[in-house]
C-alpha atoms as a PDB file:
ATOM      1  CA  UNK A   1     -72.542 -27.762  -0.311  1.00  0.00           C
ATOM      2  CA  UNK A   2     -69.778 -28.699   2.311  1.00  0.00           C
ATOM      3  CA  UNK A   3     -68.009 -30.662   0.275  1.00  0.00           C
ATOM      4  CA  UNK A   4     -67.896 -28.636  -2.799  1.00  0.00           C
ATOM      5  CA  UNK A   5     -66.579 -25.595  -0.287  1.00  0.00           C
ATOM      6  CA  UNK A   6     -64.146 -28.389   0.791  1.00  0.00           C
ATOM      7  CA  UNK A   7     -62.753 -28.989  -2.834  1.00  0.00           C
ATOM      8  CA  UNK A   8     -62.811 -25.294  -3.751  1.00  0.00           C
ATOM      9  CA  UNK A   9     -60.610 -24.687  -1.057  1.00  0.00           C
ATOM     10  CA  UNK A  10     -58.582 -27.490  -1.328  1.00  0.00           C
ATOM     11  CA  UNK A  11     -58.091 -26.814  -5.261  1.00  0.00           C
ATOM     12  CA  UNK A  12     -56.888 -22.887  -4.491  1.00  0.00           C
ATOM     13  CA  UNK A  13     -54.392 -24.174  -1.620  1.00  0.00           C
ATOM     14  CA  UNK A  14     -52.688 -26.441  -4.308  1.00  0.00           C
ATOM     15  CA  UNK A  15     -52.524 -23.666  -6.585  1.00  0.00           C
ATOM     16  CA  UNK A  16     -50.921 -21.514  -4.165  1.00  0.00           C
ATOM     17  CA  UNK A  17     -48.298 -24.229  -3.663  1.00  0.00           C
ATOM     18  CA  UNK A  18     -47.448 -24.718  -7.089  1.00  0.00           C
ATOM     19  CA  UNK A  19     -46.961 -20.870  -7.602  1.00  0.00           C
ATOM     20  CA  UNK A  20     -45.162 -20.548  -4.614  1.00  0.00           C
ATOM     21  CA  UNK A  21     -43.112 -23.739  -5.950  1.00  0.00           C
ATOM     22  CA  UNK A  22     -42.376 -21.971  -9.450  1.00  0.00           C
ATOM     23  CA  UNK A  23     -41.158 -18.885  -7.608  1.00  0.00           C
ATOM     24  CA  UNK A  24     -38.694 -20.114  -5.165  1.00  0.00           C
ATOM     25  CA  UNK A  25     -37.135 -22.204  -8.355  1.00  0.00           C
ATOM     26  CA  UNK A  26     -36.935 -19.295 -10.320  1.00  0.00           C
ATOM     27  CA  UNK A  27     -35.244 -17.399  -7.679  1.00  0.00           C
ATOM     28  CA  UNK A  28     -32.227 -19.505  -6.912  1.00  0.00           C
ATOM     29  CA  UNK A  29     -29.177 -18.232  -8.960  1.00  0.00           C
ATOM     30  CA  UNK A  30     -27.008 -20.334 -11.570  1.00  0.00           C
ATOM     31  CA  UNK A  31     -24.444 -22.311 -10.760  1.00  0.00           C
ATOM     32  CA  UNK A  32     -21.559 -20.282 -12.148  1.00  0.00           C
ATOM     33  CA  UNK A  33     -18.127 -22.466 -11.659  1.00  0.00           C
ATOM     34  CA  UNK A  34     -14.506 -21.191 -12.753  1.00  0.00           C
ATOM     35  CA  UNK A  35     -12.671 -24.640 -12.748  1.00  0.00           C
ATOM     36  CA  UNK A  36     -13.926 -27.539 -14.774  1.00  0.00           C
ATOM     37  CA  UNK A  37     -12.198 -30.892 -14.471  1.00  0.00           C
ATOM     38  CA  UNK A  38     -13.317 -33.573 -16.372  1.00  0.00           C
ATOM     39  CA  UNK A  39     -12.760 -36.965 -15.970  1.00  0.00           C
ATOM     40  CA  UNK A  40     -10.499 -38.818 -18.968  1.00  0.00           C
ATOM     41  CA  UNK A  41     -12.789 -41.766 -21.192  1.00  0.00           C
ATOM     42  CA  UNK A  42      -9.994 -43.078 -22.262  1.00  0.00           C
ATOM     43  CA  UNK A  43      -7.519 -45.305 -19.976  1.00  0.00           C
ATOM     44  CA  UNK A  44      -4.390 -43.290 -20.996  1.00  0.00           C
ATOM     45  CA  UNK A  45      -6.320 -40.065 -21.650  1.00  0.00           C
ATOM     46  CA  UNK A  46      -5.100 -36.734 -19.832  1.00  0.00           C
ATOM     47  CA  UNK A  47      -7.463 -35.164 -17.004  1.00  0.00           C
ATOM     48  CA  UNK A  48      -7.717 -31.438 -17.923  1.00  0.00           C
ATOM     49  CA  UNK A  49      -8.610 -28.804 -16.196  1.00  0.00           C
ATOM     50  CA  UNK A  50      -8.865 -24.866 -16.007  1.00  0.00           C
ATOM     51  CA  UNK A  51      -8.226 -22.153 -13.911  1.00  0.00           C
ATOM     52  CA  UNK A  52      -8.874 -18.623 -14.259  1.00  0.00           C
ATOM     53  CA  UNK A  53      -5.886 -16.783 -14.863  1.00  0.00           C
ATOM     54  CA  UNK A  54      -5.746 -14.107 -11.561  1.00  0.00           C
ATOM     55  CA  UNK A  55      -6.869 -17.176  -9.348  1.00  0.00           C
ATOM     56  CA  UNK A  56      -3.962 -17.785  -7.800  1.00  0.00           C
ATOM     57  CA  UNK A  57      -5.717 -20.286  -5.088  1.00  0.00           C
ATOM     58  CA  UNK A  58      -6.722 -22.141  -7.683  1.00  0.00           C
ATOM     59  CA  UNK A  59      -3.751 -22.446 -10.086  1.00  0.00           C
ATOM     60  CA  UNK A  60      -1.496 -23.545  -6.782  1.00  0.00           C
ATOM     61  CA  UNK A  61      -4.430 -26.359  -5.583  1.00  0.00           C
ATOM     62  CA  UNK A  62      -3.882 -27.595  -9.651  1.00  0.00           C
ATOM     63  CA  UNK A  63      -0.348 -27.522  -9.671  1.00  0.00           C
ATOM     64  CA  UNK A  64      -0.017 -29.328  -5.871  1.00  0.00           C
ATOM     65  CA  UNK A  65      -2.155 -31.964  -7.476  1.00  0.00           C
ATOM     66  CA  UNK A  66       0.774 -32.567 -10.054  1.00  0.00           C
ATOM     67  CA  UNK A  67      -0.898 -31.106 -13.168  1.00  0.00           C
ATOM     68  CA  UNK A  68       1.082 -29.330 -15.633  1.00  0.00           C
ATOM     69  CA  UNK A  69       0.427 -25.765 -17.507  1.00  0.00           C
ATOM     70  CA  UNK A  70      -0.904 -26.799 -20.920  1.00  0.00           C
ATOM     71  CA  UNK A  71      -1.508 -23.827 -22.576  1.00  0.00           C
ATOM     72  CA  UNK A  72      -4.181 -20.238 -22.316  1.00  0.00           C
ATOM     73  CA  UNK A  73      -6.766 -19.147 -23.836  1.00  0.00           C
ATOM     74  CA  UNK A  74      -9.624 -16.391 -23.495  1.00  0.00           C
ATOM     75  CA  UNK A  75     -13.471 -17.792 -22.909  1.00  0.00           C
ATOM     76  CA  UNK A  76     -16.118 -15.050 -22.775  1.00  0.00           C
ATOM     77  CA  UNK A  77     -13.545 -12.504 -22.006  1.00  0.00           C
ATOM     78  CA  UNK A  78     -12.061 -14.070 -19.447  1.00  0.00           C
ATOM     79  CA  UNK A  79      -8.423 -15.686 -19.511  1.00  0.00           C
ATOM     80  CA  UNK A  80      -7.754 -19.237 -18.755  1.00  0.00           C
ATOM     81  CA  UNK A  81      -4.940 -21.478 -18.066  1.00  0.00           C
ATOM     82  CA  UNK A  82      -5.146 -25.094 -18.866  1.00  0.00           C
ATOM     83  CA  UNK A  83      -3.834 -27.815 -17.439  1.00  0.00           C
ATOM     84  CA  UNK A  84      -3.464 -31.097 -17.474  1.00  0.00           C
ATOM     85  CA  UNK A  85      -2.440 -34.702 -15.850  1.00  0.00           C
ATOM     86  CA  UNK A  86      -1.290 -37.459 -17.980  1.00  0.00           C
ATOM     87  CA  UNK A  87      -1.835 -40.971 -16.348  1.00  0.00           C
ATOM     88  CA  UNK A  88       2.080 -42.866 -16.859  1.00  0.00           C
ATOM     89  CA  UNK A  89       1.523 -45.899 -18.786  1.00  0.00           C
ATOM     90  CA  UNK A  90       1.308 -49.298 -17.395  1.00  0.00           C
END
C-alpha cells in the first residue's frame, strides 16, 4: 500500500511538471526581428540586408557598415529598404 501511494504521487507530480512545462512554452512571445542579414553561399555573393524604412538607427548602423541602398519594397504592409555589400574580387 505504501508504495503504490508512493507511485501515485510520484506519477501526479510529473504530470504537474509537464503541464506546467507546456504552459511556460506557450507563453513566451515570438521572436519578431526587423533586420535580416544573411550570410552570402557564394564566395563573390553580396550580403543583403533590410531595414525598415522609419528606422533610422538601423539604416545608419547598415550604411556605417559600408552597405549600399539596393532598392524598397513593401512586406506585410510594412516598407523596407534593402541593402547590400558586395565582397571586391580577389
Amino acid at each position: 500500500m505504501k508504495y503504490l501511494r508512493a507511485a501515485v504521487i510520484l506519477t501526479l507530480v510529473s504530470l504537474l511538471a509537464g503541464i506546467c512545462f507546456q504552459l511556460a512554452v506557450a507563453q513566451q512571445p515570438p521572436s519578431q526581428s526587423s533586420e535580416t542579414v544573411a550570410k552570402p553561399k557564394k564566395k563573390d555573393a553580396p550580403a543583403a540586408a533590410d531595414a525598415d524604412e522609419p528606422n533610422a538607427a538601423s539604416i545608419a548602423v547598415l550604411e556605417n557598415l559600408g552597405m549600399q541602398r539596393s532598392g524598397r519594397e513593401v512586406t506585410e504592409g510594412r516598407p523596407l529598404l534593402l541593402f547590400e555589400l558586395r565582397y571586391p574580387r580577389s
